[in-house]
N, C-alpha and C. Protein backbone atom coordinates (compact mmCIF):
# COMPACT_ATOMS: atom_id res chain seq x y z
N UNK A 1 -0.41 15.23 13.25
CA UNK A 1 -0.49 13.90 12.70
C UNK A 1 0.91 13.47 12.27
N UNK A 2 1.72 12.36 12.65
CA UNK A 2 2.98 11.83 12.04
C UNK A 2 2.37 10.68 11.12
N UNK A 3 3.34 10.98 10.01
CA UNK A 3 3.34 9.94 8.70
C UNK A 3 3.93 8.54 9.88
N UNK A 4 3.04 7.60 8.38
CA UNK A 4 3.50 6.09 8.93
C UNK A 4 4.73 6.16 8.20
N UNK A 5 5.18 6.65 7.39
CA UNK A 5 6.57 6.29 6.71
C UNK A 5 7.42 7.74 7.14
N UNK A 6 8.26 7.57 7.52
CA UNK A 6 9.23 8.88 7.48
C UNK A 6 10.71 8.92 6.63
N UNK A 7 10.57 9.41 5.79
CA UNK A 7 12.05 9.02 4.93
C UNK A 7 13.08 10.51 5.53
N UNK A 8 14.03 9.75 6.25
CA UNK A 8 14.95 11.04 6.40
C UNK A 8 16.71 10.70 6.11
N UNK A 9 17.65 11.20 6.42
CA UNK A 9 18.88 11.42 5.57
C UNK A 9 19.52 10.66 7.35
N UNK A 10 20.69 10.66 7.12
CA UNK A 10 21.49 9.83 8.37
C UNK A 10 21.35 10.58 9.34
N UNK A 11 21.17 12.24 8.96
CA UNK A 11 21.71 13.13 10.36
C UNK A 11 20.08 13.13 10.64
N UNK A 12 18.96 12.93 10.10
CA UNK A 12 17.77 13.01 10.82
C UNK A 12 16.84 14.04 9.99
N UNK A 13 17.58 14.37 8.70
CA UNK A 13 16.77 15.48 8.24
C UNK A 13 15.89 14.95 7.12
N UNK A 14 14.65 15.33 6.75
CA UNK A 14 13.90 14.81 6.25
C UNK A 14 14.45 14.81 4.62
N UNK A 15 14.42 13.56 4.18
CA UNK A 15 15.08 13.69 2.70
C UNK A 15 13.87 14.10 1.42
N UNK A 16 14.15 15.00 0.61
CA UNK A 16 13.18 15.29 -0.33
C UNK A 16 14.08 15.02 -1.81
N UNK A 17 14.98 14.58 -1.89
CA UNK A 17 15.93 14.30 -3.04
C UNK A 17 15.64 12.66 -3.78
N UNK A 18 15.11 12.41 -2.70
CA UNK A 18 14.56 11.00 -3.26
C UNK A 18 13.34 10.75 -3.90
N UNK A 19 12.76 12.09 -4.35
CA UNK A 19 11.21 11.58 -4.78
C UNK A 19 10.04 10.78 -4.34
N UNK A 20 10.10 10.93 -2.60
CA UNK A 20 9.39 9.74 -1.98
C UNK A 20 8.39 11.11 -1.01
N UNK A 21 6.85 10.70 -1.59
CA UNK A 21 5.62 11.61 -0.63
C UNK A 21 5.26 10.92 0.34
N UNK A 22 5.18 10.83 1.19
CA UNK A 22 4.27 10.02 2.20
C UNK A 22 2.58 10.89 2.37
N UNK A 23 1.83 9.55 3.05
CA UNK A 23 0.69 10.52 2.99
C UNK A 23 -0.19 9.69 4.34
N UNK A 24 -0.77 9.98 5.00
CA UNK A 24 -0.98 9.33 6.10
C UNK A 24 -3.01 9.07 5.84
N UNK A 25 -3.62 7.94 6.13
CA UNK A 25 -4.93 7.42 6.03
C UNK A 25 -5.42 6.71 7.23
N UNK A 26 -6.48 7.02 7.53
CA UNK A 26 -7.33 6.72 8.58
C UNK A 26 -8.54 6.67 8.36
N UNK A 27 -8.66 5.24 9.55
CA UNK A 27 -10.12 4.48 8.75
C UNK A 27 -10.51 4.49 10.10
N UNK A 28 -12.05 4.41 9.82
CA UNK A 28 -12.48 3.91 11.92
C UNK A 28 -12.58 2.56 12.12
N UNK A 29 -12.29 2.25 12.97
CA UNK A 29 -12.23 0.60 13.53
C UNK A 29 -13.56 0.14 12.89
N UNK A 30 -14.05 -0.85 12.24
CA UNK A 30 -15.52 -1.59 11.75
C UNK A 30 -15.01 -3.17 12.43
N UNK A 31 -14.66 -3.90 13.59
CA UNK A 31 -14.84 -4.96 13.67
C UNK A 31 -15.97 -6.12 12.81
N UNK A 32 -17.14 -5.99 13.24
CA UNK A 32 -18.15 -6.26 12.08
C UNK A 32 -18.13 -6.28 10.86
N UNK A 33 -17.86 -4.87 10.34
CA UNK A 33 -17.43 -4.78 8.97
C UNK A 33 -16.21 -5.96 7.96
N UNK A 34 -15.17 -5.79 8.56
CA UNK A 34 -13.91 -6.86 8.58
C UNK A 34 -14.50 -8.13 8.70
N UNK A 35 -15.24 -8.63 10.08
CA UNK A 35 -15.69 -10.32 10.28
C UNK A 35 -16.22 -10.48 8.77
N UNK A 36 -17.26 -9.68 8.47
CA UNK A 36 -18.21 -10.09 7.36
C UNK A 36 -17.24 -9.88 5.93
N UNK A 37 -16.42 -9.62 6.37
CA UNK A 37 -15.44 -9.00 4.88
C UNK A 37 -14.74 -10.21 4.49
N UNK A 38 -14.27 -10.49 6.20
CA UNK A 38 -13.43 -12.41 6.38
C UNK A 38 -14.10 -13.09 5.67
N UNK A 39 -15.36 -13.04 6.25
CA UNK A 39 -16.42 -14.39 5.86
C UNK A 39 -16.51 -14.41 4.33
N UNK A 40 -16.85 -13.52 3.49
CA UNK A 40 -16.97 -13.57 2.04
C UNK A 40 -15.69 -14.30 1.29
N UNK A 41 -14.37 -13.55 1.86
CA UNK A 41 -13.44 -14.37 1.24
C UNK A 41 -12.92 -15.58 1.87
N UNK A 42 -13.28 -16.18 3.06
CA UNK A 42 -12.98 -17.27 3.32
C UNK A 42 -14.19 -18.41 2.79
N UNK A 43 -15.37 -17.63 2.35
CA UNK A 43 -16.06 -18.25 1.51
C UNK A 43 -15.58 -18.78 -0.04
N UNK A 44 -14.68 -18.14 -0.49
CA UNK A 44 -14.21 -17.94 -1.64
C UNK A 44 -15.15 -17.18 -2.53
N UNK A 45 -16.17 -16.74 -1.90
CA UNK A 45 -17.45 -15.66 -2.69
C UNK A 45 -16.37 -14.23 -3.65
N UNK A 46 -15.50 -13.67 -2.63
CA UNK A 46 -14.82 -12.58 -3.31
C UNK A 46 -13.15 -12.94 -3.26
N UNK A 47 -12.73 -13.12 -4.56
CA UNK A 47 -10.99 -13.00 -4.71
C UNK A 47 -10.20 -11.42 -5.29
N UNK A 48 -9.66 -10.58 -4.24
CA UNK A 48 -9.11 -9.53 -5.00
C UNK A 48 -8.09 -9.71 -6.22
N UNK A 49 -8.26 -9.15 -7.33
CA UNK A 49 -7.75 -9.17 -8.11
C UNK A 49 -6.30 -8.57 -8.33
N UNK A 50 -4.96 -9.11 -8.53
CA UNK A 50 -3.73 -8.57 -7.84
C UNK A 50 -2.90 -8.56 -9.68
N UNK A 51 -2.62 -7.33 -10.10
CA UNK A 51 -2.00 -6.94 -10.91
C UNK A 51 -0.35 -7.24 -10.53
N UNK A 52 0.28 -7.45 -9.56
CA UNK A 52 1.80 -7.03 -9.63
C UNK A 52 1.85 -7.19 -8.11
N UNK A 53 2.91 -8.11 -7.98
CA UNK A 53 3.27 -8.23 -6.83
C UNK A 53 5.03 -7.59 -6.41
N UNK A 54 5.51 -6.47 -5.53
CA UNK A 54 6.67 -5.92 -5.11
C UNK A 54 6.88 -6.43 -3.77
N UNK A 55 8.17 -5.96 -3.58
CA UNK A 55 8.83 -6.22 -2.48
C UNK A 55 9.01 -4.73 -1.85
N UNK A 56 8.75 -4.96 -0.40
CA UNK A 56 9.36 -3.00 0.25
C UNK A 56 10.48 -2.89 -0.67
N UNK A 57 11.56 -3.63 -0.90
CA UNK A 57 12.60 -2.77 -1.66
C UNK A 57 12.51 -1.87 -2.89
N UNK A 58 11.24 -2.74 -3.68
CA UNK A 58 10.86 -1.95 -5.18
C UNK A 58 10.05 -1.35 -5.04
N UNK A 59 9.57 -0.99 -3.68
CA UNK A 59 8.23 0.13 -4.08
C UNK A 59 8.69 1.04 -5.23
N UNK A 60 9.79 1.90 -5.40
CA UNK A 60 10.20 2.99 -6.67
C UNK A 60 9.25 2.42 -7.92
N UNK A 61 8.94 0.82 -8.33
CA UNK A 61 8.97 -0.13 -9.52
C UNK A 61 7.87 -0.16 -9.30
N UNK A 62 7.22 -0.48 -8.09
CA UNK A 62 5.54 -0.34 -8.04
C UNK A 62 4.87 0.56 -8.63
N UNK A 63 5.37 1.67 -7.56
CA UNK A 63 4.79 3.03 -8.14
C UNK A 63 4.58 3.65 -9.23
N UNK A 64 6.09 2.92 -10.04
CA UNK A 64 6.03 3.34 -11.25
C UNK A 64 5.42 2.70 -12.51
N UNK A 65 4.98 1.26 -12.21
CA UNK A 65 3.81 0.30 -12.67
C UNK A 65 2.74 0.96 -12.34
N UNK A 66 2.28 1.14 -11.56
CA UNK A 66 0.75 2.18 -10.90
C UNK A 66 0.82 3.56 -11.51
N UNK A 67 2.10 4.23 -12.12
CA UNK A 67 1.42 5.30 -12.75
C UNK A 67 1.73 4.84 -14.38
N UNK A 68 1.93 3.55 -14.84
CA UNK A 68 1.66 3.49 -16.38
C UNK A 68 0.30 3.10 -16.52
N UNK A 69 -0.23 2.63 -15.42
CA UNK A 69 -2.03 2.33 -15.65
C UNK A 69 -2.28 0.93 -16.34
N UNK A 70 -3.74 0.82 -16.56
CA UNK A 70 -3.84 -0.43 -17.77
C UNK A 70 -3.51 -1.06 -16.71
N UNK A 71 -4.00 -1.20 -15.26
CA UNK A 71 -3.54 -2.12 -14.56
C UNK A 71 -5.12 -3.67 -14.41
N UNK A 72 -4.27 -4.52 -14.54
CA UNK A 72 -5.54 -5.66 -13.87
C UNK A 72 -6.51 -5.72 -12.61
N UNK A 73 -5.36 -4.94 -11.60
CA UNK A 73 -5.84 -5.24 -10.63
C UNK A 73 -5.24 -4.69 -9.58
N UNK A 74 -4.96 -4.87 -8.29
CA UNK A 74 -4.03 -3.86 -7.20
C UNK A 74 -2.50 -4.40 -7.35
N UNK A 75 -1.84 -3.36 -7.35
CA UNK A 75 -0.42 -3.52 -7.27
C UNK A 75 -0.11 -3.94 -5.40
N UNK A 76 0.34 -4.56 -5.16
CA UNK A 76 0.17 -5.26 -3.98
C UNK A 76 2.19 -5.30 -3.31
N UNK A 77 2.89 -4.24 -2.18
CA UNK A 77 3.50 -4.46 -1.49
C UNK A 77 3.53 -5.38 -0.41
N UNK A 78 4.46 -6.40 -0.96
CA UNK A 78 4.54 -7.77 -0.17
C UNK A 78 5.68 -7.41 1.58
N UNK A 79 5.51 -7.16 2.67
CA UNK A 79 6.31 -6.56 3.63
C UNK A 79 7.28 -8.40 4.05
């Protein structure tokens, strides 16, 4: 299995000095599932609730908002 993120150093070697885990997740395709998921929030029936919005650059600031807790809602990486 290869990570979706790979953090490595210039020459190619995997960097562990930076404090960065990757972890890789897999879901099975639900087409259906998703349409009906669309439909609720294009209903306005369900709004996710968004604690903190980052940029890829601050993930470090995310993460570290997500482990003080007491959160509202999802900490949300904006790409």
């Amino acid at each position: 299995m290869t990570p979706s993120l790979r953090v490595t150093r210039s020459e190619g070697r995997p960097s562990t000095h930076r404090k960065v885990r990757t972890t890789v997740n897999q879901v099975r395709e639900d087409g259906a599932g998703l349409a009906e998921l669309a439909a609720i929030v294009d209903a306005g029936q369900a709004r996710p609730r968004i604690d903190s919005r980052y940029g890829l650059r601050d993930v470090r600031a995310a993460y570290e908002r997500f482990l003080r807790g007491k959160l509202s809602g999802k900490v949300v990486l904006v790409f």
